[in-house]
Protein backbone atom coordinates (compact mmCIF):
# COMPACT_ATOMS: atom_id res chain seq x y z
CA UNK A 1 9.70 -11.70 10.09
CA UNK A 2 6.98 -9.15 9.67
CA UNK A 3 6.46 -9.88 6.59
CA UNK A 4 5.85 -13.72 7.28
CA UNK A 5 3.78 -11.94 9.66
CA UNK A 6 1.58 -9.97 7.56
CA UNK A 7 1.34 -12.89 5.27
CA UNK A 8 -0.34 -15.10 7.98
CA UNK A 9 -2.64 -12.33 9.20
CA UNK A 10 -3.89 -10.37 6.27
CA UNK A 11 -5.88 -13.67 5.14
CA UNK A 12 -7.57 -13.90 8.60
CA UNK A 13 -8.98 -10.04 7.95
CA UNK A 14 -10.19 -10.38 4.34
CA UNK A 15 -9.84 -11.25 0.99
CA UNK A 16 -6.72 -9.78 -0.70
CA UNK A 17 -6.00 -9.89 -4.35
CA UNK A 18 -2.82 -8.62 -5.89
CA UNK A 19 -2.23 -7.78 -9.89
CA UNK A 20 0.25 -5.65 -11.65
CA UNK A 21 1.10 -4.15 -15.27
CA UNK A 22 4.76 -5.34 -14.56
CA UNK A 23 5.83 -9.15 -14.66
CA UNK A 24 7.86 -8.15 -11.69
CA UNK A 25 9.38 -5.41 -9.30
CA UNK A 26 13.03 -4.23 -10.94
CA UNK A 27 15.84 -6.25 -8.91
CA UNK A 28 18.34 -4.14 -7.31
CA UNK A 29 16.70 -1.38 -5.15
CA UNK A 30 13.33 0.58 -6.14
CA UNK A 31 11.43 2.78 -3.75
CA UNK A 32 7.97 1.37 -3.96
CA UNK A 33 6.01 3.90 -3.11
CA UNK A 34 2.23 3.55 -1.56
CA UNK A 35 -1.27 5.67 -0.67
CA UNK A 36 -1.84 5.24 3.08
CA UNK A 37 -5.41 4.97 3.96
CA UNK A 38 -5.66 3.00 7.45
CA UNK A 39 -3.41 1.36 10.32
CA UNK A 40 -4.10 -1.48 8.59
CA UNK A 41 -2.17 -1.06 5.20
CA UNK A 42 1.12 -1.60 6.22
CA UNK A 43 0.32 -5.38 6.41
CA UNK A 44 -2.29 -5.29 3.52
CA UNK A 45 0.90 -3.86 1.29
CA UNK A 46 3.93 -6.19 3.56
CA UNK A 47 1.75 -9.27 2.53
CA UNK A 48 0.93 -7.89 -1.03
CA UNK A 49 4.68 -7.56 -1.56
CA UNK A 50 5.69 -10.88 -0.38
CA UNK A 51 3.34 -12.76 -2.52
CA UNK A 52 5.72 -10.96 -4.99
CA UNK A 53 9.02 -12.07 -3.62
CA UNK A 54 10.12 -9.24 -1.89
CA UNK A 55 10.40 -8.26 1.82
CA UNK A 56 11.52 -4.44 1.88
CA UNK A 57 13.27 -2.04 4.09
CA UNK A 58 9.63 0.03 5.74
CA UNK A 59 9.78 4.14 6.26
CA UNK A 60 7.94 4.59 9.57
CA UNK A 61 6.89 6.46 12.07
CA UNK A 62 9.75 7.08 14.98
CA UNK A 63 6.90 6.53 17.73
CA UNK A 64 6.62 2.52 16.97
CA UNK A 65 10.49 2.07 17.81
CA UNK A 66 8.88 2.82 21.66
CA UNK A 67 6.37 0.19 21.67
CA UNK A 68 7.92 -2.76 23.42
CA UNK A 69 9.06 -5.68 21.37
CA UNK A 70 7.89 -4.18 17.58
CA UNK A 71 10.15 -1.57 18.41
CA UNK A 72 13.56 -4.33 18.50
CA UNK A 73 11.36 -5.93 15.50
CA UNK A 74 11.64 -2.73 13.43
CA UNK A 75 14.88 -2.87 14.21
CA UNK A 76 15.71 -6.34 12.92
CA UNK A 77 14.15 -5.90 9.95
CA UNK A 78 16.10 -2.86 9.45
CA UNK A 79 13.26 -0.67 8.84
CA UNK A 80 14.04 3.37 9.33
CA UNK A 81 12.23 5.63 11.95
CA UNK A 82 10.96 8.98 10.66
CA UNK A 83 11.63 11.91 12.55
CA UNK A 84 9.74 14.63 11.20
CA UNK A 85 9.75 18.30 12.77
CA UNK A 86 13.38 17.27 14.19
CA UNK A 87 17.03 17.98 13.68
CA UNK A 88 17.40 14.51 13.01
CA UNK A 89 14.68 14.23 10.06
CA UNK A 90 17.19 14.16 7.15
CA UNK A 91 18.71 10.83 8.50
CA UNK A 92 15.57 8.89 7.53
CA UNK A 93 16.41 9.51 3.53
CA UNK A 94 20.03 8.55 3.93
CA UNK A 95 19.65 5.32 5.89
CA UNK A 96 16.83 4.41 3.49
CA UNK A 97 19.38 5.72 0.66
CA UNK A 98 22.18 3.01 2.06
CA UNK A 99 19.41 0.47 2.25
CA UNK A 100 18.48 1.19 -1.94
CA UNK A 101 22.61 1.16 -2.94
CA UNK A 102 22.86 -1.92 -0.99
CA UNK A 103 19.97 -3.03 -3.31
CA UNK A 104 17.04 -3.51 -1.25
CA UNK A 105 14.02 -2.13 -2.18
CA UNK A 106 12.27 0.50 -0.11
CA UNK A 107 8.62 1.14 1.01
CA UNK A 108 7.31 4.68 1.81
CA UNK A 109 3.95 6.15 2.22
CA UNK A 110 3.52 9.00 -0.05
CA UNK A 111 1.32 11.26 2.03
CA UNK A 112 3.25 10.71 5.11
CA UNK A 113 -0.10 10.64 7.11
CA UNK A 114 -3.17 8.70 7.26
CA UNK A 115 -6.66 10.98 6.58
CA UNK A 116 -8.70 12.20 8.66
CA UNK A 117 -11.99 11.00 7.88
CA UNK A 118 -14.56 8.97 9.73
CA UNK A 119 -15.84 7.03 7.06
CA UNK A 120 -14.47 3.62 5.52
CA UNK A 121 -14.73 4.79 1.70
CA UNK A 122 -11.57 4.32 0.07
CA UNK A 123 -10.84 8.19 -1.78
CA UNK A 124 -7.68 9.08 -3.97
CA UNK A 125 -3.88 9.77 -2.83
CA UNK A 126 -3.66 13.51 -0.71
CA UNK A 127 -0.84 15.49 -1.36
CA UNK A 128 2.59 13.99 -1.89
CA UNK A 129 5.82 15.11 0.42
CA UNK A 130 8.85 15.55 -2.00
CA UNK A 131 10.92 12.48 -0.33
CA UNK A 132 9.94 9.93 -2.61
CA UNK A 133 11.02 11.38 -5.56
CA UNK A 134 14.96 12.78 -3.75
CA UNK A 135 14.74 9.28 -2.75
CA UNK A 136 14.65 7.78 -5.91
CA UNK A 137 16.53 10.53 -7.48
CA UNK A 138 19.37 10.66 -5.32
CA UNK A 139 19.91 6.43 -5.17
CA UNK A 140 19.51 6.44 -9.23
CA UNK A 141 16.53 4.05 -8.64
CA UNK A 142 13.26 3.33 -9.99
CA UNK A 143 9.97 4.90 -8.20
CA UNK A 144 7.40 2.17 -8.42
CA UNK A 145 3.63 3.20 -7.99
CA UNK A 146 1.52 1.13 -5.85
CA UNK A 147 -2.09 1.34 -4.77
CA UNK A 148 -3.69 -0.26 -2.40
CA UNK A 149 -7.60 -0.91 -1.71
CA UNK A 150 -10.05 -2.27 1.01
CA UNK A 151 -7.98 -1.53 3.80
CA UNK A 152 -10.37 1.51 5.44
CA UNK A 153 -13.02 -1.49 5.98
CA UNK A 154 -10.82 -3.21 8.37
CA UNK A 155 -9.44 0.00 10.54
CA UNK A 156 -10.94 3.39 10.02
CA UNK A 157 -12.05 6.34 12.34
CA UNK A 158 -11.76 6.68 15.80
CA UNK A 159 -10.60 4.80 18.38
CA UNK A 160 -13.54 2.34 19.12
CA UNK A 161 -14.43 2.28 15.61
CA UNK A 162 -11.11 0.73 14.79
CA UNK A 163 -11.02 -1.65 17.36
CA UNK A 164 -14.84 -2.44 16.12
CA UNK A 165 -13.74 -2.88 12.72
CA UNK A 166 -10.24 -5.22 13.75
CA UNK A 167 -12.27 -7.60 15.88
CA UNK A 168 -15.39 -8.04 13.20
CA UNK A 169 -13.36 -8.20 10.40
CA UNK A 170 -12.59 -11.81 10.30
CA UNK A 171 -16.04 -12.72 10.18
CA UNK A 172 -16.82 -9.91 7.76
CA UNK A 173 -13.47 -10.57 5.49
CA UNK A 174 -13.99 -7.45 3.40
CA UNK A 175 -11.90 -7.44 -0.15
CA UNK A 176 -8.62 -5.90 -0.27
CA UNK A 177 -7.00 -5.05 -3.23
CA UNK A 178 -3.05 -3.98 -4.22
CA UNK A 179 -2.25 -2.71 -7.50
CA UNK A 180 1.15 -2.20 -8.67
CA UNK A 181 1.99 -0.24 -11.38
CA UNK A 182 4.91 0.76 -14.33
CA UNK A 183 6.97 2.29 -13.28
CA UNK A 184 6.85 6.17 -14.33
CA UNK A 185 9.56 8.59 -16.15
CA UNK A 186 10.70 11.01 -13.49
CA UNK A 187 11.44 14.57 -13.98
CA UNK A 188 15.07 16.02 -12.94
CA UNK A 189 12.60 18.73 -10.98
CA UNK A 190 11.57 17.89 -7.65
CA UNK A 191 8.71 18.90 -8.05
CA UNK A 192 7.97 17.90 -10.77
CA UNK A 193 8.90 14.42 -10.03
CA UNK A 194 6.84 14.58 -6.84
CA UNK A 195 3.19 15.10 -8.97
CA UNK A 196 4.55 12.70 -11.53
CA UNK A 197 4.83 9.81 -8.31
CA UNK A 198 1.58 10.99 -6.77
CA UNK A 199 -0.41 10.74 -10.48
CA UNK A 200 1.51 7.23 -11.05
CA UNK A 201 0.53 5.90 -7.22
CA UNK A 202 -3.15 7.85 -8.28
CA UNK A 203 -4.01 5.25 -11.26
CA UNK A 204 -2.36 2.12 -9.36
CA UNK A 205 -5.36 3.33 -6.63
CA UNK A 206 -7.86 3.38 -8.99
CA UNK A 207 -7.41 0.16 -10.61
CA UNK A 208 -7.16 -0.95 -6.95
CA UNK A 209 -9.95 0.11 -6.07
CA UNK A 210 -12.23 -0.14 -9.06
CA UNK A 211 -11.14 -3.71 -8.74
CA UNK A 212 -12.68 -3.69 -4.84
CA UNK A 213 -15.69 -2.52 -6.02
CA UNK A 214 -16.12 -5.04 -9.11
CA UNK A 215 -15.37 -8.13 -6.33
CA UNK A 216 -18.15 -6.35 -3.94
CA UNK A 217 -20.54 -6.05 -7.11
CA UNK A 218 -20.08 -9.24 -7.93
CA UNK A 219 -20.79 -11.02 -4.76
CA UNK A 220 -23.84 -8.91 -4.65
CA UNK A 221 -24.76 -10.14 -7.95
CA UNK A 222 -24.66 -13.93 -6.56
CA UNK A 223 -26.50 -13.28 -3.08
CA UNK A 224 -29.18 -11.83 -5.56
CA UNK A 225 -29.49 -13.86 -8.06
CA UNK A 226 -29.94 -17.05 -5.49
CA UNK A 227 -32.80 -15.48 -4.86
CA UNK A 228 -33.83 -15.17 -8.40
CA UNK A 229 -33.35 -11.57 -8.62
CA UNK A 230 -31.37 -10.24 -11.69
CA UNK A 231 -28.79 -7.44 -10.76
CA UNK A 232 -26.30 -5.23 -13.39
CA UNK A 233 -22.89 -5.07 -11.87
CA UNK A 234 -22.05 -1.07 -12.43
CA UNK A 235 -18.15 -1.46 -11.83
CA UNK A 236 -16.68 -3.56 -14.66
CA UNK A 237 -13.58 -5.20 -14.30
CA UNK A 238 -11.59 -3.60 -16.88
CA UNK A 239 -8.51 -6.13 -15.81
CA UNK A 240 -8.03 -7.40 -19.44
CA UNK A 241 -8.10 -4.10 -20.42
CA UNK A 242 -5.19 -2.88 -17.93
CA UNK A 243 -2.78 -5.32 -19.05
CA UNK A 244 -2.61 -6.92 -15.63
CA UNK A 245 -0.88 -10.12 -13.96
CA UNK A 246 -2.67 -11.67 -11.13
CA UNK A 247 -0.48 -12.68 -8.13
CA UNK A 248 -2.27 -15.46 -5.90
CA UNK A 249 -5.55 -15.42 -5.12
């Protein structure tokens, strides 16, 4: 359900475009793991991945379970709440572990955290937790990299900036971008395998974004040239280049 959701919504905010250097997720349980840049990415990367066929089991945040209503939709969906700083912390890699044998696929936010910045400038991946990777390694799974783009124009900031940005961007419909990449070799080190996730999800960000910032360049390009004024796009789209598939539009 929240992934018909998300699929409904996300075009209402802006203009998302999905590609990726794989014809298709594996089948049979991968931890897809994602940069987290904005409240707003969790739907950007729900509808991204449905476009694709797949609806997966979400790592989040124990708080949402006590918001009424999403908290019995989490639930449902059989997402797994995230206890961090708690005795009960570990249980979030083995339910998500069950969810991967049982062979659905699993999303998790790399960083763990959104940053703190005010502005809405996409920037690369912070620092990777290690779960990811004992995820992956422990359920014998693939780690699939994915970056995603665009969202930081919708939400970003503080509180009455990201209600500002929510409620203007359907007339604004910024671009929004998700990249998924191959997926990468790990290590038998942890950590190891924990730079070697953060590097992959790094370059499925940057064609991500790059990407964003051709579309924006573009549309520039047209605005100014209808009124007869010649402009160089300075972000190529290297898409060709990268191997990529196109998923919707």
């Amino acid at each position: 359900m929240l992934s018909r959701l998300a699929s409904a919504v996300v075009p209402l905010l802006g203009r998302l475009a999905v590609t990726a250097d794989i014809p298709r997720v594996p089948e049979g349980g991968a931890v897809i793991v994602a940069n987290h840049t904005s409240l707003a990415d969790p739907l950007v990367v729900l509808a991204a991945l449905r476009r694709m066929g797949i609806e997966p089991v979400v790592l989040c945040a124990a708080g949402l379970w006590r918001i009424p209503l999403l908290g019995r939709a989490l639930t449902r969906e059989g997402y797994v709440p995230v206890r961090r700083g708690t005795a009960r912390a570990a249980e979030a890699l083995a339910e998500a572990e069950a969810a991967l044998r049982a062979g659905r696929h699993v999303l998790v936010y790399g960083e763990g955290c959104i940053p703190d910045r005010p502005d809405s400038a996409d920037a690369p991946p912070q620092a990777f937790r290690s779960g990811p990777a004992r995820l992956a390694a422990a359920a014998g799974v693939p780690l699939v990299p994915l970056g995603q783009a665009g969202a930081r124009r919708i939400t970003s900031g503080g509180a009455t900036k990201q209600l500002a940005g929510l409620l203007t961007a359907p007339l604004r419909r910024p671009r929004l971008h998700v990249h998924i990449g191959t997926p990468p070799r790990l290590p038998a080190d942890t950590a190891a395998a924990t730079h070697t996730a953060r590097r992959s999800v790094t370059h499925a960000w940057s064609t991500a974004a790059h990407r964003c910032a051709a579309g924006r360049s573009r549309r520039l390009g047209r605005g100014r040239a209808g009124r007869g004024r010649a402009v160089t796009i300075g972000v190529p789209d290297n898409s060709a280049a990268h191997g990529a598939t196109r998923h919707g539009a």
